[in-house]
Protein backbone atom coordinates (compact mmCIF):
# COMPACT_ATOMS: atom_id res chain seq x y z
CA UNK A 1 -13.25 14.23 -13.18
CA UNK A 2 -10.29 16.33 -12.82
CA UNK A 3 -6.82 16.97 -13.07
CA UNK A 4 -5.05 19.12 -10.13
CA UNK A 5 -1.89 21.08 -10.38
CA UNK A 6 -0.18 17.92 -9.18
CA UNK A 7 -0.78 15.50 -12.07
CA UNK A 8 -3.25 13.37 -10.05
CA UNK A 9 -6.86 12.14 -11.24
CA UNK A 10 -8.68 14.08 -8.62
CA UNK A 11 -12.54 12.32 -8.08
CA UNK A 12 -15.78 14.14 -8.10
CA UNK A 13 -17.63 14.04 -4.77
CA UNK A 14 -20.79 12.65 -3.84
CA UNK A 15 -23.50 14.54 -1.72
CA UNK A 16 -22.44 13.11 1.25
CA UNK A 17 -18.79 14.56 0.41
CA UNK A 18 -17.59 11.22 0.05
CA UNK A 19 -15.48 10.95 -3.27
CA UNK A 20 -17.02 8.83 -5.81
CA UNK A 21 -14.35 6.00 -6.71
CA UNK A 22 -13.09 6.45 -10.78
CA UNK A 23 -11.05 4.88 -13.09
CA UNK A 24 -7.57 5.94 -13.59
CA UNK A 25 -6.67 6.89 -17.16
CA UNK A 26 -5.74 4.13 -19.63
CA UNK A 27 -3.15 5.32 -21.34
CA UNK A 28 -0.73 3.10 -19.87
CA UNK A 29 -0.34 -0.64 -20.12
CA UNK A 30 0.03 -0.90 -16.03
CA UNK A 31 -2.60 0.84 -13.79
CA UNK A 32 -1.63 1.27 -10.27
CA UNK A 33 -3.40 1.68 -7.28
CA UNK A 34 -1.63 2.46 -4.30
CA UNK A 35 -3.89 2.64 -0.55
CA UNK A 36 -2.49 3.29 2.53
CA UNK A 37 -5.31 3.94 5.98
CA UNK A 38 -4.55 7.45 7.38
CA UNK A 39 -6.10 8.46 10.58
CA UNK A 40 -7.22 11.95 12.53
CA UNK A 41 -4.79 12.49 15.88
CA UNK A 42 -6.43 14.18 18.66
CA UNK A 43 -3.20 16.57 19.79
CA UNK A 44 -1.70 17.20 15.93
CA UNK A 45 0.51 19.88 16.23
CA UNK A 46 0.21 22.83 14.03
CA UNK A 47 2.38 22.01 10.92
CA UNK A 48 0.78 18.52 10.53
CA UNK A 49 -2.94 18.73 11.35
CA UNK A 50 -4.95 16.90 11.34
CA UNK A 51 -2.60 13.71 11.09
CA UNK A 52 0.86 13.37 13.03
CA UNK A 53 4.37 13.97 11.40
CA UNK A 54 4.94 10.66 10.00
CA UNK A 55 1.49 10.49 8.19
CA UNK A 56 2.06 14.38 6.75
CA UNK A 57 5.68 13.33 5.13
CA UNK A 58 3.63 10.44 3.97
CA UNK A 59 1.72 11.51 1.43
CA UNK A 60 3.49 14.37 0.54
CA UNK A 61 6.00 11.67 -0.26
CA UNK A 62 3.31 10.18 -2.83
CA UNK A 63 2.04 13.08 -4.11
CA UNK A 64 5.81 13.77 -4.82
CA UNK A 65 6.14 10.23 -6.12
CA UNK A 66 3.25 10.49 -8.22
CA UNK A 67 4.21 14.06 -10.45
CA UNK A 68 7.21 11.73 -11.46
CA UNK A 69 5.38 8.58 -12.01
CA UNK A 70 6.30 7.64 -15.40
CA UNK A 71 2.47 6.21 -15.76
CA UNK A 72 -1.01 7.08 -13.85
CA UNK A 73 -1.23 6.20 -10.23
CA UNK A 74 -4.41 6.51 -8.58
CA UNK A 75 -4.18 7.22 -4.67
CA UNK A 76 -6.32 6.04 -2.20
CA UNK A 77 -7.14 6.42 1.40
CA UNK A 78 -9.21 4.33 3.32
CA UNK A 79 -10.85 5.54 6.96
CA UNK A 80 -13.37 5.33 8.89
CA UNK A 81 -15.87 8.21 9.05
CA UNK A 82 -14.32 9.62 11.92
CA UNK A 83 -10.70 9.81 10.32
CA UNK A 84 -11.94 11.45 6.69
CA UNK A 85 -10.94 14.79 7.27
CA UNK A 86 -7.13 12.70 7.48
CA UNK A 87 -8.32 12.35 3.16
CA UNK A 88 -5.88 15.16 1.28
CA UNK A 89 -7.82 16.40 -1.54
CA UNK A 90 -5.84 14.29 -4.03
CA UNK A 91 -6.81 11.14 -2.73
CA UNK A 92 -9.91 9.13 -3.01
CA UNK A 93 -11.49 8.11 0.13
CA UNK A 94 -12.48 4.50 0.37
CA UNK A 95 -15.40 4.31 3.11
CA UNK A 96 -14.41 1.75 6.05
CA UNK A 97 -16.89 0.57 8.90
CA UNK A 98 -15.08 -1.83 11.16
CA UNK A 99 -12.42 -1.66 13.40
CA UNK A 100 -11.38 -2.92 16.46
CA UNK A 101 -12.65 -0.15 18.62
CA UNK A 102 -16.28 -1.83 17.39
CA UNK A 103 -15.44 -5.01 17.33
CA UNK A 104 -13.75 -5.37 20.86
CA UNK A 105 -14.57 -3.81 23.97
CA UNK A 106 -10.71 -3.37 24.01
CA UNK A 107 -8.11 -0.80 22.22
CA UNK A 108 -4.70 0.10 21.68
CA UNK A 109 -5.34 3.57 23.10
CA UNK A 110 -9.01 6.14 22.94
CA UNK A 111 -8.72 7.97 19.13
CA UNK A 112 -6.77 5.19 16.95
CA UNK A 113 -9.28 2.73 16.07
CA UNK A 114 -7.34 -0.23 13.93
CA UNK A 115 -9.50 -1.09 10.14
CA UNK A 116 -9.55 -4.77 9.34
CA UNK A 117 -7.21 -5.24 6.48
CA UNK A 118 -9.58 -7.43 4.53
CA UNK A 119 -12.33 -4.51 4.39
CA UNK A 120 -10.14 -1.80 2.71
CA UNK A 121 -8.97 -4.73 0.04
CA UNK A 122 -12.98 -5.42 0.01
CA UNK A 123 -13.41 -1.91 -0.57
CA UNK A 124 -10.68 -1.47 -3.74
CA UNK A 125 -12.66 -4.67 -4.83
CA UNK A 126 -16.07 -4.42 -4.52
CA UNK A 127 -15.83 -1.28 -6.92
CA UNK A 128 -17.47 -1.31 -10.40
CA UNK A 129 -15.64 1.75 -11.76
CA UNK A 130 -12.37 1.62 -10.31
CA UNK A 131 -10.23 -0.09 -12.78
CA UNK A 132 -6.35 -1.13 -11.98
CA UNK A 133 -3.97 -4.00 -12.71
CA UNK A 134 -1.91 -3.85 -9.33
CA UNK A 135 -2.49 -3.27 -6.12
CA UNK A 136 -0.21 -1.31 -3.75
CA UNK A 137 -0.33 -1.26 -0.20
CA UNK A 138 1.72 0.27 2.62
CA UNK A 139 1.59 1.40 6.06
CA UNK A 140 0.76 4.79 6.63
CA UNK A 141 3.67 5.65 8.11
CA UNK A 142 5.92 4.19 5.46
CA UNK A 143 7.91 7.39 3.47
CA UNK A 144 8.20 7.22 -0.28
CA UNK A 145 11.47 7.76 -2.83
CA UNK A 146 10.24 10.00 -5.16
CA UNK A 147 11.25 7.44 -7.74
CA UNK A 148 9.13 5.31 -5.47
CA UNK A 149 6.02 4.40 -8.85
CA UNK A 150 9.04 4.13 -11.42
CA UNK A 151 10.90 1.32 -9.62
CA UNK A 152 7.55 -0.63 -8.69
CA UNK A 153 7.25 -0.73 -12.54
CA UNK A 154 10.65 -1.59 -13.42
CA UNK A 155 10.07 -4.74 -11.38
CA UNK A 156 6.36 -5.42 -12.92
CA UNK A 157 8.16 -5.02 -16.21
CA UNK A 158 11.26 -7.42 -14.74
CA UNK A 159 7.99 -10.36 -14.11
CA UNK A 160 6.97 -10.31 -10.74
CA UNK A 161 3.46 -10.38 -10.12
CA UNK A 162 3.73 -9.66 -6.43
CA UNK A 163 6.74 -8.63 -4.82
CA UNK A 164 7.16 -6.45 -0.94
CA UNK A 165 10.15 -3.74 -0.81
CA UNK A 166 11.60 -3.50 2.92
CA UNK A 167 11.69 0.17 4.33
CA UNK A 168 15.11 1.62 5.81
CA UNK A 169 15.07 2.79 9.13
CA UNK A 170 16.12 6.02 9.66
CA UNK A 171 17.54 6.94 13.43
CA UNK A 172 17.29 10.80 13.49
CA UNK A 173 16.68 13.11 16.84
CA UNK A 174 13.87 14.06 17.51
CA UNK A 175 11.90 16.68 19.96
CA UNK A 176 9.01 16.75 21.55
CA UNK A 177 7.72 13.41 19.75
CA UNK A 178 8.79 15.25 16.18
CA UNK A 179 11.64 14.05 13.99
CA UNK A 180 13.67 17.21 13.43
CA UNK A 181 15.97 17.99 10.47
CA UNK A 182 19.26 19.05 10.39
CA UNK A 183 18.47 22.77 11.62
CA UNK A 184 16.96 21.48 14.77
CA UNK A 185 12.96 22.20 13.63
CA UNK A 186 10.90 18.91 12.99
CA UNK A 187 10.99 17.16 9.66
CA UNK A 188 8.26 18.81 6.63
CA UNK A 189 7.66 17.79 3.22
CA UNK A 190 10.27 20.04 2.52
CA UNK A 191 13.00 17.60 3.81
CA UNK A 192 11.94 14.81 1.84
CA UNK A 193 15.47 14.77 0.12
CA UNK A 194 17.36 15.30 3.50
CA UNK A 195 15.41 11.76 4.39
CA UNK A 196 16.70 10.55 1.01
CA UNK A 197 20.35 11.64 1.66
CA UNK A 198 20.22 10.39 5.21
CA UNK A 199 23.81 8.68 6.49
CA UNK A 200 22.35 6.99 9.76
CA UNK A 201 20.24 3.89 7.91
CA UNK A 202 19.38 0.57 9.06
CA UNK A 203 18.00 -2.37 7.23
CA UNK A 204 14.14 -3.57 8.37
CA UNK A 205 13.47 -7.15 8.32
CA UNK A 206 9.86 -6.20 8.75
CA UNK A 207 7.19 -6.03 5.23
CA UNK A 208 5.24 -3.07 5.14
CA UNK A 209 4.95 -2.52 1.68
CA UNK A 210 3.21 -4.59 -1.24
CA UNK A 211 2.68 -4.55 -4.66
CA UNK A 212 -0.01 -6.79 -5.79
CA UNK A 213 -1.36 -8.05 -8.88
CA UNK A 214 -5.24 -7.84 -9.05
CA UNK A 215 -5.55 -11.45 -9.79
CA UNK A 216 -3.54 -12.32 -6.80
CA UNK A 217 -5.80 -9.64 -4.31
CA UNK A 218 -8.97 -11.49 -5.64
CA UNK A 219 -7.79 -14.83 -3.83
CA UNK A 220 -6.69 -12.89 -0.30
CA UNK A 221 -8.81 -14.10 2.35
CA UNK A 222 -7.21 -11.80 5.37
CA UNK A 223 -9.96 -12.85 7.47
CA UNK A 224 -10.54 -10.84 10.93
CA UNK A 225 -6.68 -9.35 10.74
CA UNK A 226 -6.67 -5.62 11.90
CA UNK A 227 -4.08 -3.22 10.91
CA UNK A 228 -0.80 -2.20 13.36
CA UNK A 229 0.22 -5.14 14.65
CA UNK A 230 1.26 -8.50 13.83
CA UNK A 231 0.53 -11.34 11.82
CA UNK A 232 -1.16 -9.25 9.43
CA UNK A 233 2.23 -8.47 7.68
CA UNK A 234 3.18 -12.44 7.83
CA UNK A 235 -0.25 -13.49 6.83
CA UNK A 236 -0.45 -11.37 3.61
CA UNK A 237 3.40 -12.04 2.78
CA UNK A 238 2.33 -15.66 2.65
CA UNK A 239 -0.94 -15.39 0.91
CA UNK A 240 0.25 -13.35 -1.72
CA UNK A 241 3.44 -15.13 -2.42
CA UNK A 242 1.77 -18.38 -2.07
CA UNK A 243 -0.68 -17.47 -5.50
CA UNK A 244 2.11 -15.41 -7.41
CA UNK A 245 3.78 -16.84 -10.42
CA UNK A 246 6.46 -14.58 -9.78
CA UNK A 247 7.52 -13.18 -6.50
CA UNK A 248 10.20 -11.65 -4.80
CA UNK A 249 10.85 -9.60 -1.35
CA UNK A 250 13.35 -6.78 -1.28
CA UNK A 251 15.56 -5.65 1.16
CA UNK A 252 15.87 -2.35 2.37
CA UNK A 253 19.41 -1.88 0.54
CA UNK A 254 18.39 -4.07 -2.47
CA UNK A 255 16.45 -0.72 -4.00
CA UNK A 256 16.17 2.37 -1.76
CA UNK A 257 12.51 3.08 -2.14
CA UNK A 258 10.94 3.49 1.32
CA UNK A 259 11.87 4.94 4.46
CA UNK A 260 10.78 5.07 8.27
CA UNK A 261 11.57 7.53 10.81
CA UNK A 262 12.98 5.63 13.71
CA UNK A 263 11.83 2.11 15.10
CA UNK A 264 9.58 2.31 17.92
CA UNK A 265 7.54 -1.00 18.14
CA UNK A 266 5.10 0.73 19.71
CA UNK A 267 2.67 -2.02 19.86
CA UNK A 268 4.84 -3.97 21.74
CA UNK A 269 5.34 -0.70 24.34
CA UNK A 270 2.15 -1.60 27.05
CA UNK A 271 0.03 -4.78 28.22
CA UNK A 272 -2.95 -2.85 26.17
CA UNK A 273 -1.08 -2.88 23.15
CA UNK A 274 -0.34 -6.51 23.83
CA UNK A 275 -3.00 -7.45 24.70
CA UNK A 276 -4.78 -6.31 20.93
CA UNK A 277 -1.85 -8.11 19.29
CA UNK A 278 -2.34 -11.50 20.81
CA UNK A 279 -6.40 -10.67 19.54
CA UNK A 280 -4.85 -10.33 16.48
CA UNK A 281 -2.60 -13.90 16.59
CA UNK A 282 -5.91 -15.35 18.10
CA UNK A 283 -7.55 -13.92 14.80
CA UNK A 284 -4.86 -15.76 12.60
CA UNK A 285 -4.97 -18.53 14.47
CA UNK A 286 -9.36 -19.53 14.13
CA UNK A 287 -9.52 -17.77 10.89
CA UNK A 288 -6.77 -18.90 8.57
CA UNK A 289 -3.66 -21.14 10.24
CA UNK A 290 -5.60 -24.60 9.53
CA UNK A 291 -6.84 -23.86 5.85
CA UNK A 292 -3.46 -22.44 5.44
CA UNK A 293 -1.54 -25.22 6.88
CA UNK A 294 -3.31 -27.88 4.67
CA UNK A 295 -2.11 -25.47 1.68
CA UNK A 296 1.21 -25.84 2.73
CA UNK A 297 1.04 -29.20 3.30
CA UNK A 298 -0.16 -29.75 -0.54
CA UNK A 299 2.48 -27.59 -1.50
CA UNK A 300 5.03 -29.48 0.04
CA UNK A 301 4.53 -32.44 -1.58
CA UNK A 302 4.04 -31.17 -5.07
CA UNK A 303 6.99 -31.08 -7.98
CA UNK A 304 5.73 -28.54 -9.96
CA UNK A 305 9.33 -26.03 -10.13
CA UNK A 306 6.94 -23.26 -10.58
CA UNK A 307 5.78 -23.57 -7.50
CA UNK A 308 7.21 -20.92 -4.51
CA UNK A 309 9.52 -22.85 -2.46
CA UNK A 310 7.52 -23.85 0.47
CA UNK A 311 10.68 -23.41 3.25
CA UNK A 312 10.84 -19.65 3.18
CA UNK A 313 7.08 -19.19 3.75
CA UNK A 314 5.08 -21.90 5.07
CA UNK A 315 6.81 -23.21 7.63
């Protein structure tokens, strides 16, 4: 095990060049784990290779987040063999062998294969030596405050046990299919605090970012849901709320933690692409909607006051 220049717990590798998965330090009463699911794009350009723009502000946005993380934050990536040169260095690689290029004999489009959400929470799981208290999970194009790991403990220390924080949308020009700073030349990791500063904001009703206590991760069942698309978001907003003691969902104003260049939708942008999300609705719909609708059910009709109030999520 070692340290890098960065402050992060850097892993040893295995043979096979996979990192080995290891324990953060304990030193601090709240161990975080925080996993996003990069991926390799075929036509990167230059400054960003091997991933895309969004995915290079990314996590250079954590590994920012992380030198002022008051505590230890382990970082995690989890792809499938074909995306792990996407893994930076600092980042452990959690192996993934699904997706829906395998599964189907459809795709969103040739060189973005979509991991089933379950598997990479299988993967933080199934570990003997990783050791963490709470989960966190975002989408890997989902750009962090660096203040990002301080405010997710602030509200761990305020009581919640499971909580999402909404992204603001950021509507700046771009070029050439690059977001591009105020000088006209696309967006680095040097213009994380330009994205910070930004003017031109809108709210996100959307969730693409969780924090999740291990207890409550141990009693996900996520079924067949793949990544990039809907439910999966709805499905693991109700899940994870349903078996919190304490939860709560932030708005994108309420505390000013995540960002997202523009607002494309792009899964609702061809009949492919909509054709893999109603796979994934299917998915929902044999896998979890009639265990899940029993739950509710129950829930409705129980008086405990400690108990999430069933309108905002089950119905």
């Amino acid at each position: 095990l070692s340290i890098t220049n960065n402050g992060v717990t850097r892993p040893p590798s295995t043979v096979d060049g996979v990192s080995e998965i290891v324990p953060p330090s304990t030193d601090d009463d709240v161990r975080i784990v925080h996993v996003i699911s990069p991926y390799v794009v075929g036509n990167c350009d230059a400054p960003f290779c091997p991933v895309d723009q969004e995915q290079s502000l990314v996590m250079g946005s954590m590994l920012r987040a992380v030198k002022k993380s008051r505590g230890p934050v382990l970082l995690a990536a989890a792809t499938l063999p074909e995306d792990a040169a996407a893994v930076p260095p600092d980042f452990l690689r959690l192996p993934l062998t699904r997706s829906t290029a395998t599964e189907y004999t459809f795709n969103w489009f040739k060189g973005n294969q979509l991991p089933f959400i379950q598997d990479i929470f299988d993967g933080l799981q199934n570990s003997s030596t990783l050791q963490y208290d709470y989960v966190i999970y975002t989408n890997a194009d989902i750009i962090l405050h660096e203040d990002f790991y301080n405010i997710v403990r602030t509200q761990i220390q305020a009581g919640y046990n499971n909580f999402q924080i909404n992204r603001q949308t950021i509507h700046s020009n771009t070029t050439d299919g690059n977001h591009i700073n105020k000088k006209g030349v696309p967006y680095t990791v040097q213009d994380l605090d330009e994205i910070f500063s930004f003017d031109e904001v809108e709210l996100h009703p959307g969730t693409d970012c969780f924090v999740i206590e291990k207890s409550i991760l141990r009693k996900v069942d996520m079924g067949n849901l793949f990544l990039g698309t809907i439910p999966f978001a709805n499905m693991l907003l109700l899940q994870t709320s349903y078996f919190a003691k304490e939860s709560r969902k932030f708005e994108s104003f309420e505390l000013n933690a995540t960002y997202h260049l523009g607002d494309d939708q792009v899964w609702r942008s061809s009949a492919p692409k909509l054709r893999i999300m109603n796979q994934n609705i299917n998915n929902a719909v044999a896998d979890l909607v009639p265990a899940w609708k029993k739950r509710c059910d129950q829930k409705r009709r129980s008086k405990d006051k400690d108990r999430l109030i069933i309108g905002e999520y089950c119905t």
